[in-house]
Every structure is written in structure tokens, then in C-alpha cells.
Protein backbone atom coordinates (compact mmCIF):
# COMPACT_ATOMS: atom_id res chain seq x y z
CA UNK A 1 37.22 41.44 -47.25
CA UNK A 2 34.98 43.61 -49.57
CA UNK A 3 36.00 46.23 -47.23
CA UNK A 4 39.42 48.07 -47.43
CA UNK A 5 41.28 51.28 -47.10
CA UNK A 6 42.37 53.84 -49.70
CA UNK A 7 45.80 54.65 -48.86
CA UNK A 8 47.67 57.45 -50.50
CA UNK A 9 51.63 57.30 -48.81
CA UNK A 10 54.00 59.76 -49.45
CA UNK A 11 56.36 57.65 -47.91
CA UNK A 12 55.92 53.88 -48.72
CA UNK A 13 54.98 52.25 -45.09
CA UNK A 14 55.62 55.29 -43.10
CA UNK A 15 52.75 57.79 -43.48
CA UNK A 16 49.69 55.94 -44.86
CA UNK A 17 46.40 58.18 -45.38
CA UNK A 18 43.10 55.86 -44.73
CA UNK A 19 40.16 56.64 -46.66
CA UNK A 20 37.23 54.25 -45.70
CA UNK A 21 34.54 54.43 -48.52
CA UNK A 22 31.07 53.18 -47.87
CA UNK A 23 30.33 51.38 -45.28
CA UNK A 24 31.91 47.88 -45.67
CA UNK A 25 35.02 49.54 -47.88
CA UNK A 26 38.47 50.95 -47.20
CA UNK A 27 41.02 50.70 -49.52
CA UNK A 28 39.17 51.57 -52.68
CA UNK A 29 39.43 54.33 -55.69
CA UNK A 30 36.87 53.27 -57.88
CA UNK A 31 37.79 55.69 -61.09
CA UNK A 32 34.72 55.60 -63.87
CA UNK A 33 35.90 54.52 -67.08
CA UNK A 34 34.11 54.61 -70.31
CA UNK A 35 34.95 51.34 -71.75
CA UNK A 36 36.16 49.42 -68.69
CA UNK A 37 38.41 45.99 -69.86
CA UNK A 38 37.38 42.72 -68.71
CA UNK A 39 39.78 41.47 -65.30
CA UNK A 40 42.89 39.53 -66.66
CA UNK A 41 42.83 35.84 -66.58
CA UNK A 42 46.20 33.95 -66.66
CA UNK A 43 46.78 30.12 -66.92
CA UNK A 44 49.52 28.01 -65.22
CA UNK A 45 52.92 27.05 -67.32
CA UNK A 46 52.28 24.72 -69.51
CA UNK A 47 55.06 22.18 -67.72
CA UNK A 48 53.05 23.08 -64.58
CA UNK A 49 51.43 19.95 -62.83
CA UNK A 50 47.82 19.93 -62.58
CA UNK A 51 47.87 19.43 -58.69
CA UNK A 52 50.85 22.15 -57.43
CA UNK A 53 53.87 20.72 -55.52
CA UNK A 54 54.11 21.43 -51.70
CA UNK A 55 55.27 25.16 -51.65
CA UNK A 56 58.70 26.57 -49.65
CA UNK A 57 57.79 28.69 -47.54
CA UNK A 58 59.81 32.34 -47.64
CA UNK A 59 61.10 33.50 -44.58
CA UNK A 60 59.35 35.62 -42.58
CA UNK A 61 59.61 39.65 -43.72
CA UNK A 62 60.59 40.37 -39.92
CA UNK A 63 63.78 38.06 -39.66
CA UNK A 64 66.78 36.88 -41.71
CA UNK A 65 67.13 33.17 -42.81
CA UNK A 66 64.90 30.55 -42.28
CA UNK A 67 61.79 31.33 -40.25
CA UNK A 68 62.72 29.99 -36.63
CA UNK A 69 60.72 27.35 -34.68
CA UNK A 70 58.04 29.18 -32.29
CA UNK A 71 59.58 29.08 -28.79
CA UNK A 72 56.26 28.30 -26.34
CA UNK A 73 54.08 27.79 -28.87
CA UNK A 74 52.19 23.86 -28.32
CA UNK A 75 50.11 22.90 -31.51
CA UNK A 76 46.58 21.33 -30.44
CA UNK A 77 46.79 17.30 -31.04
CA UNK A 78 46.39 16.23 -34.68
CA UNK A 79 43.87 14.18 -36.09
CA UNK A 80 43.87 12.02 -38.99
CA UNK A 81 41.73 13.67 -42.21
CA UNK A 82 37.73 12.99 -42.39
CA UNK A 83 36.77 10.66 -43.85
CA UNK A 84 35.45 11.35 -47.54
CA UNK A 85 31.93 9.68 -46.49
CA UNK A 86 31.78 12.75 -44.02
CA UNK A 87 31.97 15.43 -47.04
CA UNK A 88 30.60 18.64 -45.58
CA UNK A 89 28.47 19.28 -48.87
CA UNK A 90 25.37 17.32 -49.90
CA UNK A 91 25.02 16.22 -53.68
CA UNK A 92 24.37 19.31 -56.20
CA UNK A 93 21.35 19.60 -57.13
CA UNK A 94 20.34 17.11 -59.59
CA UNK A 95 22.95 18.26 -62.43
CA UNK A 96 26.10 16.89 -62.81
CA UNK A 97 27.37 18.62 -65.71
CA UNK A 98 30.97 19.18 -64.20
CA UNK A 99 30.89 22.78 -66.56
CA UNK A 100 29.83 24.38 -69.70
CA UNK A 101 32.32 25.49 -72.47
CA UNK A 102 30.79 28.81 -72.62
CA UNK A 103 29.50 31.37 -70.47
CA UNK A 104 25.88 32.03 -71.36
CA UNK A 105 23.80 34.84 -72.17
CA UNK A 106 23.22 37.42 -69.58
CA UNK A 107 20.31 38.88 -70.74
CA UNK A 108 18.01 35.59 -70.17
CA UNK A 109 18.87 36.23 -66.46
CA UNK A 110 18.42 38.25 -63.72
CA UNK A 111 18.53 39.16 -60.09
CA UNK A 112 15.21 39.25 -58.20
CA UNK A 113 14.79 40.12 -54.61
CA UNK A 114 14.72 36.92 -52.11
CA UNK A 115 13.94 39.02 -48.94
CA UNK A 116 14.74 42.57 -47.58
CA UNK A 117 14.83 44.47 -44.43
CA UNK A 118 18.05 44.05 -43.16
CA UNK A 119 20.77 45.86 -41.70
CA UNK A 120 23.75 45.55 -43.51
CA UNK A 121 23.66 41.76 -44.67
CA UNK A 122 27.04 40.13 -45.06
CA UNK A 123 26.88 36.60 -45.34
CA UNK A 124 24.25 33.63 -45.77
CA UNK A 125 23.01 29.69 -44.91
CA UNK A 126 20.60 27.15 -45.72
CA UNK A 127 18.80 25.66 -42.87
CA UNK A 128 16.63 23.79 -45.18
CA UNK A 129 16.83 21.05 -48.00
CA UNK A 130 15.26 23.39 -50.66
CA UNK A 131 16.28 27.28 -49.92
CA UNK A 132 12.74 27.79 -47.70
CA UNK A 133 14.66 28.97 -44.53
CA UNK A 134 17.62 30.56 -44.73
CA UNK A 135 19.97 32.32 -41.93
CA UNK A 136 21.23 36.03 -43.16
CA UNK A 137 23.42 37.58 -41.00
CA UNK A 138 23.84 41.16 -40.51
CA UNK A 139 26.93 43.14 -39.53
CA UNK A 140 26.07 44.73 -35.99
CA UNK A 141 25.33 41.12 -34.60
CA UNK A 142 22.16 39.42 -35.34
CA UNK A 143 21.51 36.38 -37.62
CA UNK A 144 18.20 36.65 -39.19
CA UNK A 145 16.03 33.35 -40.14
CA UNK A 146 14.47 34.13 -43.46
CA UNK A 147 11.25 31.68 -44.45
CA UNK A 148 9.58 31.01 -47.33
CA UNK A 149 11.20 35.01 -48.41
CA UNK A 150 9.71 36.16 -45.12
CA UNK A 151 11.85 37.14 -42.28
CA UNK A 152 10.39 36.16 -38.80
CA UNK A 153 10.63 39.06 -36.34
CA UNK A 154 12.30 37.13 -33.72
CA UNK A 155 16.38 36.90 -34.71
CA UNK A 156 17.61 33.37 -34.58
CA UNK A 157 20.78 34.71 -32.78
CA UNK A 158 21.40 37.85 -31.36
CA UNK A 159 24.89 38.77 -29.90
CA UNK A 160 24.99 42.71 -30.37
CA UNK A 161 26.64 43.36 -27.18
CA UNK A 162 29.41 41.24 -28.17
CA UNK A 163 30.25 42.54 -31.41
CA UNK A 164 32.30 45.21 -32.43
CA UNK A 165 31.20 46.82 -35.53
CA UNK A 166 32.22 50.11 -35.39
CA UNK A 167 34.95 49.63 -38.06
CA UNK A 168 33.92 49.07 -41.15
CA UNK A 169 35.45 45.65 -41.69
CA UNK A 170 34.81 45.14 -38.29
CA UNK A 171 31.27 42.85 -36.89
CA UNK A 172 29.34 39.44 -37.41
CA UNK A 173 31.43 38.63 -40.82
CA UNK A 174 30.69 34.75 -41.49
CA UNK A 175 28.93 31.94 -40.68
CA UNK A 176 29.63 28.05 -41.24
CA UNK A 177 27.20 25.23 -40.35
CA UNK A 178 28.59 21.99 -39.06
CA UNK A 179 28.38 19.40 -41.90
CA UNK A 180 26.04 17.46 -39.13
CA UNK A 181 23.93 20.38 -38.50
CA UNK A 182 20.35 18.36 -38.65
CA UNK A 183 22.02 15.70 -35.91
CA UNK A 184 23.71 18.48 -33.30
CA UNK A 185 22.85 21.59 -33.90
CA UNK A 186 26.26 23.39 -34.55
CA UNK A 187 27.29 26.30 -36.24
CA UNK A 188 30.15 28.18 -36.40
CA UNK A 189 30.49 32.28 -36.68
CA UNK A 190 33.24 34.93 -37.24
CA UNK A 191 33.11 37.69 -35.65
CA UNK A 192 35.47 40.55 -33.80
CA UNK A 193 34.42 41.58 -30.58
CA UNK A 194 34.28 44.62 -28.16
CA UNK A 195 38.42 44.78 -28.11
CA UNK A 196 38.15 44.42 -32.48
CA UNK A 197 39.78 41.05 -31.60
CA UNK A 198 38.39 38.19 -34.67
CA UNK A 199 36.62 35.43 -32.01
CA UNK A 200 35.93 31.90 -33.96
CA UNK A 201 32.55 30.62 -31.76
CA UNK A 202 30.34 27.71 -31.80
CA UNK A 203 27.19 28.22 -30.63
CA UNK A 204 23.86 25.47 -30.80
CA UNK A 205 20.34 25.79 -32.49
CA UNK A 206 17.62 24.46 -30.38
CA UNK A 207 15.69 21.44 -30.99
CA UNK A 208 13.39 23.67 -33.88
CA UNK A 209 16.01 25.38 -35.52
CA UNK A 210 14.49 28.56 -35.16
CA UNK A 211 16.85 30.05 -32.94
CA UNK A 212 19.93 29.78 -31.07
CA UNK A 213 21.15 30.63 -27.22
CA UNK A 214 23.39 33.28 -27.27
CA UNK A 215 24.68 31.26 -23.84
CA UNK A 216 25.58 28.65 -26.33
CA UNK A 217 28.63 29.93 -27.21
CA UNK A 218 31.74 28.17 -27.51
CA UNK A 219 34.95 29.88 -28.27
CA UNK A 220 37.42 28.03 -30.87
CA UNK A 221 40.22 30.77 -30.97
CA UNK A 222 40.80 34.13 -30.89
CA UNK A 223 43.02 36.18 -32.44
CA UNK A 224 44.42 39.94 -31.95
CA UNK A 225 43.76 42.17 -34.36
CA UNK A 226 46.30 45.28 -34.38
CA UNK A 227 43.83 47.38 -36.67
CA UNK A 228 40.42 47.86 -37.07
CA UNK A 229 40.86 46.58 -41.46
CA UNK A 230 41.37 43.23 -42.73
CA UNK A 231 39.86 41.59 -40.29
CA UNK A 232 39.10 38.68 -43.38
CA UNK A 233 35.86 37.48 -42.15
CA UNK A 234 34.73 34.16 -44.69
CA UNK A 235 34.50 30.20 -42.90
CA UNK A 236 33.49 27.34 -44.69
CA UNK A 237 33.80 23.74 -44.13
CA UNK A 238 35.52 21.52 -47.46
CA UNK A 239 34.65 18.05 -48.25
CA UNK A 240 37.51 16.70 -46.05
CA UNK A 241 34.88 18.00 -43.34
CA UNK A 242 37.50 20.60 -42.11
CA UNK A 243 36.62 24.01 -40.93
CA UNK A 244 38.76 26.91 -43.13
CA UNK A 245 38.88 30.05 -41.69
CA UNK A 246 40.04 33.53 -43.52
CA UNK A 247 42.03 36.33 -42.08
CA UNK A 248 43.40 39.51 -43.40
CA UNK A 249 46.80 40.56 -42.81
CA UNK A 250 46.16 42.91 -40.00
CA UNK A 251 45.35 46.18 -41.23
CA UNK A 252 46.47 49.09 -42.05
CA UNK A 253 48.33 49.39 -45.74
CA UNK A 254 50.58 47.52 -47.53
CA UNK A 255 51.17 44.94 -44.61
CA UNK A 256 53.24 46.99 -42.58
CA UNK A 257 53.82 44.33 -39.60
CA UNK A 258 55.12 41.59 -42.05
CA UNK A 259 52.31 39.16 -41.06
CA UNK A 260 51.16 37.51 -44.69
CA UNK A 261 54.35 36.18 -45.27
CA UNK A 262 55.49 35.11 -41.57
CA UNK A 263 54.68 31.98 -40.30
CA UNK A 264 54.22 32.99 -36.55
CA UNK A 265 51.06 34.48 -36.94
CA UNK A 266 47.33 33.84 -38.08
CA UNK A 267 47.34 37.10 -39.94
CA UNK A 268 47.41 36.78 -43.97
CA UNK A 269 46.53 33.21 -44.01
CA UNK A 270 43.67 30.53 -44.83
CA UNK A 271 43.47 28.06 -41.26
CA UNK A 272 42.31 24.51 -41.56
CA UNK A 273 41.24 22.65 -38.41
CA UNK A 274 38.68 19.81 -37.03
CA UNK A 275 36.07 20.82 -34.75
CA UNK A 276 35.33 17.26 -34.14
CA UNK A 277 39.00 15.66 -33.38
CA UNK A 278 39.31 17.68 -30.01
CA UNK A 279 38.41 20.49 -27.88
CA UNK A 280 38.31 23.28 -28.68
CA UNK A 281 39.96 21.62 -32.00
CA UNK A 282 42.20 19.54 -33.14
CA UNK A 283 45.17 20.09 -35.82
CA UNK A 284 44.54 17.90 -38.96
CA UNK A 285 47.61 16.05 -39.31
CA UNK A 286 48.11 16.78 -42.97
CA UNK A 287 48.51 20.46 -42.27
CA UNK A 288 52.11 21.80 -43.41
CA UNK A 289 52.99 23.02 -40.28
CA UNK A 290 51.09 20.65 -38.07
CA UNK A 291 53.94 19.93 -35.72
CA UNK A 292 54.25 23.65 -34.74
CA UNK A 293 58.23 24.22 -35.43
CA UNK A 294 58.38 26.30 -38.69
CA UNK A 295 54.51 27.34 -38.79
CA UNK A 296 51.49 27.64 -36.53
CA UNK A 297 50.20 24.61 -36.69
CA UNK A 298 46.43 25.89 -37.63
CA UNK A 299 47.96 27.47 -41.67
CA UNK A 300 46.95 26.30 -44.65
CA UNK A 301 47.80 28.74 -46.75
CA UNK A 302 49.60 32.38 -46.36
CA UNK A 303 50.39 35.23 -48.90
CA UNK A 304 46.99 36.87 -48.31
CA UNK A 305 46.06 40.14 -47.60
CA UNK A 306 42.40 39.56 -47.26
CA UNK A 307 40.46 36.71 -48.42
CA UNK A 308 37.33 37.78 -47.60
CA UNK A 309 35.37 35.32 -49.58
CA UNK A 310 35.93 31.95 -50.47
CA UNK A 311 34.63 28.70 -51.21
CA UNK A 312 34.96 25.42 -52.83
CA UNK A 313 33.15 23.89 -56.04
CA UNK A 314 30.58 21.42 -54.32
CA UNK A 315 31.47 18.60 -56.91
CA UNK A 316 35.03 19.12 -57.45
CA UNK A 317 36.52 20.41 -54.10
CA UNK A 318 38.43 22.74 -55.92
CA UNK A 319 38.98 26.24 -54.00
CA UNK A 320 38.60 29.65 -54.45
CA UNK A 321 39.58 32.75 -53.21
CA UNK A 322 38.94 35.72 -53.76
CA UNK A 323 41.92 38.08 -52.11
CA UNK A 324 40.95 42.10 -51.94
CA UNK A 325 44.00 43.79 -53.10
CA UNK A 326 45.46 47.14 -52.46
CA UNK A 327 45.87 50.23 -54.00
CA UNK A 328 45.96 48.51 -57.72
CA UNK A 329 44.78 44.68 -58.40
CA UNK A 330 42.26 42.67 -57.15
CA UNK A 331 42.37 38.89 -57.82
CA UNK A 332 40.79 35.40 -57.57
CA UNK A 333 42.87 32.61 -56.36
CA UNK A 334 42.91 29.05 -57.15
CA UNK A 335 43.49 25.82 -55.58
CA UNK A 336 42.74 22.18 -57.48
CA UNK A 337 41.40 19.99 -54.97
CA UNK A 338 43.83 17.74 -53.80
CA UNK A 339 46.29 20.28 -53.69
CA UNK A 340 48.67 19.98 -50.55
CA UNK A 341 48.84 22.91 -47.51
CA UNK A 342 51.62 25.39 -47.87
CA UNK A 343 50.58 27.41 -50.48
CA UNK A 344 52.10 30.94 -50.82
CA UNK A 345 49.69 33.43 -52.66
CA UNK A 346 52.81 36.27 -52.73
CA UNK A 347 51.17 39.06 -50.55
CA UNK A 348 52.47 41.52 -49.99
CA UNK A 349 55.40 40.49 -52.29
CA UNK A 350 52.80 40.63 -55.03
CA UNK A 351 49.70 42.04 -55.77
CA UNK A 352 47.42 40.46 -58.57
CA UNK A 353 50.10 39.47 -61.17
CA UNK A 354 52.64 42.31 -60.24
CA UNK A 355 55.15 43.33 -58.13
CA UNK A 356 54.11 45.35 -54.88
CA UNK A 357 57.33 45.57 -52.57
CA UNK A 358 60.46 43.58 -51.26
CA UNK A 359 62.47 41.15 -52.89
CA UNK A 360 61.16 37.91 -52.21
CA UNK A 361 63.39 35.30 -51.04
CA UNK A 362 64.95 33.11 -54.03
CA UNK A 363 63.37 30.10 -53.31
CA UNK A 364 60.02 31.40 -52.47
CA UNK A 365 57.49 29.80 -54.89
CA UNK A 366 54.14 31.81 -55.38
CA UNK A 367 51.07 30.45 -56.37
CA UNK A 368 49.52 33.51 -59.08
CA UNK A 369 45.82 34.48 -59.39
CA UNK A 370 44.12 32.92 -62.17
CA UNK A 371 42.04 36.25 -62.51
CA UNK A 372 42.64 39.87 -61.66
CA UNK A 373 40.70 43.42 -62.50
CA UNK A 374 42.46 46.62 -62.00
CA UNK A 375 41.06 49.40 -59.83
CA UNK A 376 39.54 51.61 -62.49
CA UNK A 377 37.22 48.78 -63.05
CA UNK A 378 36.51 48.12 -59.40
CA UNK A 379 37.71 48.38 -56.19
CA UNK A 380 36.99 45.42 -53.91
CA UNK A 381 36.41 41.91 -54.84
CA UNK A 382 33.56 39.71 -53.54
CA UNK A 383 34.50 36.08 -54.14
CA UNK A 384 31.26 33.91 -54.78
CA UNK A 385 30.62 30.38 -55.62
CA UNK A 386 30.77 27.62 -58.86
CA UNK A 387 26.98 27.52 -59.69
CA UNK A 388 26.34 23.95 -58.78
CA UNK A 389 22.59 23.87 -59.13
CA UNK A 390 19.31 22.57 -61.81
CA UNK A 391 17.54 25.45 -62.22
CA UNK A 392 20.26 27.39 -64.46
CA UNK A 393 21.75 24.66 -66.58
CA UNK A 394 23.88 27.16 -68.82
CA UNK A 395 26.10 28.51 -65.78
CA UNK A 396 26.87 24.58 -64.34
CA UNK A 397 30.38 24.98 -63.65
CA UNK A 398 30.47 28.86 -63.54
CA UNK A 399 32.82 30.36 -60.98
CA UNK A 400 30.49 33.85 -60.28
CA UNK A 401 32.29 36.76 -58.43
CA UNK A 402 32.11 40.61 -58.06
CA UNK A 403 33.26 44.12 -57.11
CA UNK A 404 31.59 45.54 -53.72
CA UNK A 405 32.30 49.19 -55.44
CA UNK A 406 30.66 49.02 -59.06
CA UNK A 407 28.31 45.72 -58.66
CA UNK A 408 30.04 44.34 -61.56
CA UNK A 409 29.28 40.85 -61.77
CA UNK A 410 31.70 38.40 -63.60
CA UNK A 411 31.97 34.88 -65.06
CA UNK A 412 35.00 32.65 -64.80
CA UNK A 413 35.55 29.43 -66.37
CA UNK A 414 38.29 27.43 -66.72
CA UNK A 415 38.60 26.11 -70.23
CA UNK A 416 40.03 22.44 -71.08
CA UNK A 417 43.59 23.37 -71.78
CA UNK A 418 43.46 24.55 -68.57
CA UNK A 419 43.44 28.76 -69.56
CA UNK A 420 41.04 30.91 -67.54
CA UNK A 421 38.16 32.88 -69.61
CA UNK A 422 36.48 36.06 -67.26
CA UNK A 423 33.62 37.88 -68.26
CA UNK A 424 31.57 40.45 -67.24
CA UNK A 425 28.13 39.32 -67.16
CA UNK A 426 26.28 41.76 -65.38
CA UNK A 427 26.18 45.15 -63.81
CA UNK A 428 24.17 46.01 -60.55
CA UNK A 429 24.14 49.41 -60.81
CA UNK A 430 23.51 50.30 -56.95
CA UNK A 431 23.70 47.27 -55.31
CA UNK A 432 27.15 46.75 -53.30
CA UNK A 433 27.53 43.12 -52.96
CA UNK A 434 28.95 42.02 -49.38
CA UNK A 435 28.60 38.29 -49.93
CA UNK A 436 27.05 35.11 -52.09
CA UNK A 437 25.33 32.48 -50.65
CA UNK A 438 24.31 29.39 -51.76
CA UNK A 439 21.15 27.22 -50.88
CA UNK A 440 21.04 23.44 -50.15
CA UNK A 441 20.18 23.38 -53.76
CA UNK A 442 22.94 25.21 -54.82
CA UNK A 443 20.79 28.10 -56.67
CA UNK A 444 22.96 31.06 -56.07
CA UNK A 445 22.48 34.60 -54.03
CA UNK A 446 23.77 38.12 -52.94
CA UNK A 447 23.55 40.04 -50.31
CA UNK A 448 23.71 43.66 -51.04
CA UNK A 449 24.97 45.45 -48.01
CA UNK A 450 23.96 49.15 -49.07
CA UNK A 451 19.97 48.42 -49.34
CA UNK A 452 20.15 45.67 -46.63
CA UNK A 453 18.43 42.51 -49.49
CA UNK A 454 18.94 39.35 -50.37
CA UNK A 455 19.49 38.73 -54.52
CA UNK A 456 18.95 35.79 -56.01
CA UNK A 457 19.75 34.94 -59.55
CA UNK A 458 16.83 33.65 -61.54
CA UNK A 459 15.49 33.10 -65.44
CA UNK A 460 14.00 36.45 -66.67
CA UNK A 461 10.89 35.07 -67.08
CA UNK A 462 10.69 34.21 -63.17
């Protein structure tokens, strides 16, 4: 999540120090810097395959060998994958450009204010087939329906008394709509409650869409938190019409419980599961570990420490990730689309591109970021989206992400010898950027949790 602890140990593990800056951040030590270098890109091995092979798991850091099957533990029944007709995203809108060759020129753009007036915005949706009513939801609990840059006084969802948000990674952190949402209704939210526990809920809009019954609610899974950090916080549904889910590795620093690299718990990992193949889900039956004996059955992916934001390119299906780091390295992961379940992003093995602690296991196969920044150019990365939309022709194909500490705003591209190319575009001096958000449209925005608006990026001239 944008939001992580500073921890200064004396003695690695044993006695960490928790600093929580701002009010979404722990784990950062933003240090000024006069001429601050662009984040590292890396590309994959030339031998490497386009689409990566199915990745060996390590063992878990808590036990010797081969991670061994979960006594008790009953997987949910699979399901066979979506089909592609039942792609969660609509068609961009009305380019398709698959990318440009060159980032373009920041000056001709800008960000302009969308809406204001809320408390500590962390995450957005498009009710709407053109970006006129949008759902912005704020960290103590309440969704907000924005329209036509107006937002009504009535929330569309308010569930304050269930949220915990003392912490500050802790509250209403993400919201998915069902890829049906016109037809039933249903969207999904992540949230920790009262206990700090993460709760993954359904609840229904009424026939209007203007609102939703907090009595709606239908809980998905929960999940124990053991600290008050890393909570992750990002859902999204792909084009296979699967729900993703993001969680952090439990807290505290440096991973001290083991939990991104074991496969016996939900902590560190990216979940994939069907809302519509049973109740409350169903286990897609492509899923590495979808019989339950060497995995929970609800992984994807593992290695994280906390993928706060993510998202996939709406024409490709590629996915991205954008993984807040520790003390040193923050990075943006990277998935193909196609690419099988399994993957092993290294935490807390690695962090960014370098070692962090242990000695991985020597068949343990780790999938690198294809961008990192170090610390004295930010402290806490805000993954974003591949602009997809018409209005801004010269960022089609532009993967856009940022730092929550500096408002730093980058470009990333990936060029056609498959190298990575990062660039800072633009800097927000003030803004601390929670989230992006994308319209039906695909026209990209930010929500900047310090001054409670909503950013949207926009031809100077606008």
C-alpha cells in the first residue's frame, strides 16, 4: 500500500522502530535530493520467453524442505475459467493504438481538479459509460457518488461503524464492480474491520444506482491481520472475469512472520477467485494451488510485501503491480497476460532488484521488477493504470505510476525489444497520491489523499 512504516532496527527482525509518516504512510524516509535519478528499469534475459514458465515455489521461510500439504484446510470447488466473451473490461475508448514509442511531452498536460471535499480519498469507479458519475471512496468508510464533478450529499454507501481506520493503512481501501454491474447490481469492497481484520464484501446498488444498503453485505473471506500495516488494500476484476485481490505481508518490518514466501497463508500474495462459480466463491481451476495440498487454493501470486495498487492494461490483459518496498526500493511488477499462476515476486528475499535477507532456496525462481526508484527519490509507490483512452492520444499505451511521498509522477513504457524506459513526467508538489482511477472511458485520475480531491489528467488548454 502507499502506506508503510519507517523502520530503523538495531537488530535485524528483533527490535524494529515504526515511524508512520502522514497519514496513509509508514515505512518511508523520503531524503530531498537535488538532482534526483530517474527509477531503474530492467528488461528480462534475452533467452527469456515472452510468457514466463510456471514458477517453483520456495519453501516456506518457517519450515525446512518442501512446503507441507495444509492439514484441515478444504479448498472451495473449482470452476472452469470465464469465458473470454465475459471480459470484465468494456472496449477502450475509441483508440486502439496498442502504445506509442515515446513518452510525450509533459508540459502540454496537466492535472485539473475533477471534484473535492473528501475525507481522505483512496480509491475510485465508474458508474457511468462516460466518467459523469463516479464512486470515490474515502478511508473512514463511506463511498461517495460524484456527478457531473458534483458530489451528492447523500453517500452511496456508508459503513463507518464497521471499519477500522485507526491505522494508517488500516479502512475502506478498494473497491471492484462486478463486470455485470448494470444487470445485478454488485460490487465488491476491501476493507479491515473493528478487530483490523481485511473483510472481502459484496454488497448491492439499488435499482438507481445511487446508493447501496449497508444490509447488503455479503462477506467473501476474511482474513487476520497480525498488525495494523500492510494490510494491501487494491481488487480488480481481469478479463478472465476473475476477482484479484491484494494483501500485504502482515505488518510490521521486514516480514518478520515469514508469510510472503509461505504458501499457508493469504499474507504477501495476489488471490484470484470467481464470485460467480459458487458461494461465497469458487476456486478457478487454473489456479496453481487449486487443489489445496502445497498452496491455499485462493494464490495467484506470492513474494509481495504490499501490492497496494494494481491493475491490468484494458486491451492487452497484461498486469501490473506496483509492490511498496521497505526501507530501500520500491518497484513495479510485471505480468504478460497469459502468464500462468505461481509467480514468485522474491519478497522478502528481495527487494526491488537487490538482496534484502535469507538465502533463498536453490530452486526458487523470482520474477524481478521491471522498474524500481530508490528511497531518496520517493518513498511509497502508487501503482496506476496503462492510459487506454481518446482524449490523450500521445500516452496510448503509457503505464502511469507514482510516489505517495514526493507526488512524483512517472511514465513507463515497454519498448519493442522488450527493455523498459521510466520517466519522470511530472511533479505534484503537495498532492500525496493514494490511488488512480480510471473512467469507463479510460481517461485517467488521482486521488490525492492529503487535500481530500479527485485529479484528473487533461490537455493544458482544458
Amino acid at each position: 500500500m502507499v502506506i508503510k512504516e519507517v523502520t530503523l532496527r538495531f537488530v535485524r527482525r528483533l527490535f524494529p522502530l515504526i515511524l508512520l509518516l502522514g497519514v496513509l504512510l509508514a515505512a518511508c524516509s523520503p531524503q530531498a535530493t537535488p538532482s534526483p535519478q530517474p527509477p531503474t528499469t530492467t528488461a528480462p534475459a534475452p533467452s527469456a520467453p515472452e510468457t514466463p514458465t510456471l514458477y517453483a515455489p520456495p519453501a516456506a521461510s518457517n519450515a525446512g524442505g518442501t512446503v507441507p500439504t495444509l492439514e484441515g484446510y478444504q479448498p472451495p470447488a473449482e470452476t472452469t475459467p470465464v469465458p473470454t466473451s465475459e471480459a470484465a473490461y468494456p472496449a477502450p475508448g475509441g483508440n486502439t493504438v496498442s502504445s506509442v514509442t515515446a513518452f510525450p511531452d509533459p508540459a502540454q498536460f496537466t492535472w485539473v481538479q475533477a471534484a473535492a471535499g473528501f475525507q481522505r480519498p483512496l480509491d475510485l469507479a465508474d458508474l457511468s459509460a462516460d466518467g459523469s458519475r463516479l464512486l470515490v471512496l474515502e478511508q473512514r468508510g463511506v463511498i461517495a457518488l460524484v456527478e457531473n464533478g458534483a458530489r451528492r450529499e447523500t453517500p452511496f454507501l456508508d459503513i463507518v461503524e464497521r471499519v477500522g481506520s485507526s491505522g494508517n493503512e488500516q479502512g475502506l481501501l478498494g473497491i471492484a464492480l462486478h463486470p455485470r454491474f448494470n444487470e445485478n447490481g454488485f460490487f465488491y469492497v476491501n476493507y479491515t474491520d473493528r478487530k483490523g481484520d481485511t473483510v472481502i464484501a459484496r454488497f448491492t446498488a439499488n435499482a438507481e444506482r445511487t446508493a447501496a444498503d449497508p444490509a447488503s453485505e455479503y462477506v467473501l473471506l476474511r482474513v487476520d491481520q497480525p498488525a495494523a500495516n500492510h494490510n494491501g488494500g487494491g481488487l480488480t476484476f481481469g478479463r478472465d472475469g476473475y476477482l484479484y485481490i491484494g494483501l500485504g505481508d502482515g505488518g510490521q518490518g521486514g516480514d518478520p512472520w515469514g508469510n510472503a514466501q509461505s504458501l499457508k497463508t493469504h499474507l504477501g500474495k495476489l488471490l484470484r477467485i470467481s464470485v460467480d462459480g459458487g458461494e461465497p466463491y469458487a476456486i478457478p481451476a487454473n489456479n496453481p494451488f487449486a487443489d489445496g495440498q502445497k498452496g491455499l487454493a485462493e494464490i495467484w501470486a506470492y513474494g509481495l510485501r504490499n501490492p497496494w495498487r494494481f491493475s491490468f492494461d484494458r486491451l492487452t490483459g497484461d498486469l501490473y503491480i506496483g509492490d511498496v518496498g521497505q526501507n530501500l526500493y520500491e518497484e513495479i511488477d510485471f505480468l504478460p497476460a497469459g502468464s500462468p499462476g505461481g509467480a514468485n515476486f522474491g519478497w522478502d528475499y528481495r527487494e526491488g532488484l537487490h538482496p534484502y535477507e535469507g538465502t533463498p532456496p536453490a530452486d526458487a525462481v523470482f520474477v524481478e521488477p521491471v522498474a524500481e526508484y530508490a528511497h531518496p527519490v520517493g518513498c511509497s509507490v502508487t501503482g496506476g493504470f496503462v492510459y487506454r483512452g481518446a482524449a490523450l492520444p500521445e500516452f496510448q499505451g503509457v503505464y502511469l505510476y507514482a510516489d505517495y511521498c514526493t507526488g512524483k509522477v512517472w511514465g513507463l513504457l515497454r519498448q519493442a525489444d522488450g527493455t523498459w524506459k521510466s520517466q519522470e513526467l511530472f511533479q505534484l508538489g503537495g498532492v500525496s497520491v493514494s490511488s488512480f482511477g480510471q473512467d469507463a472511458l479510460g481517461e485517467v485520475y488521482i486521488t490525492d489523499h492529503q487535500n481530500g480531491a479527485l485529479l484528473k489528467l487533461v490537455r493544458q488548454s482544458q
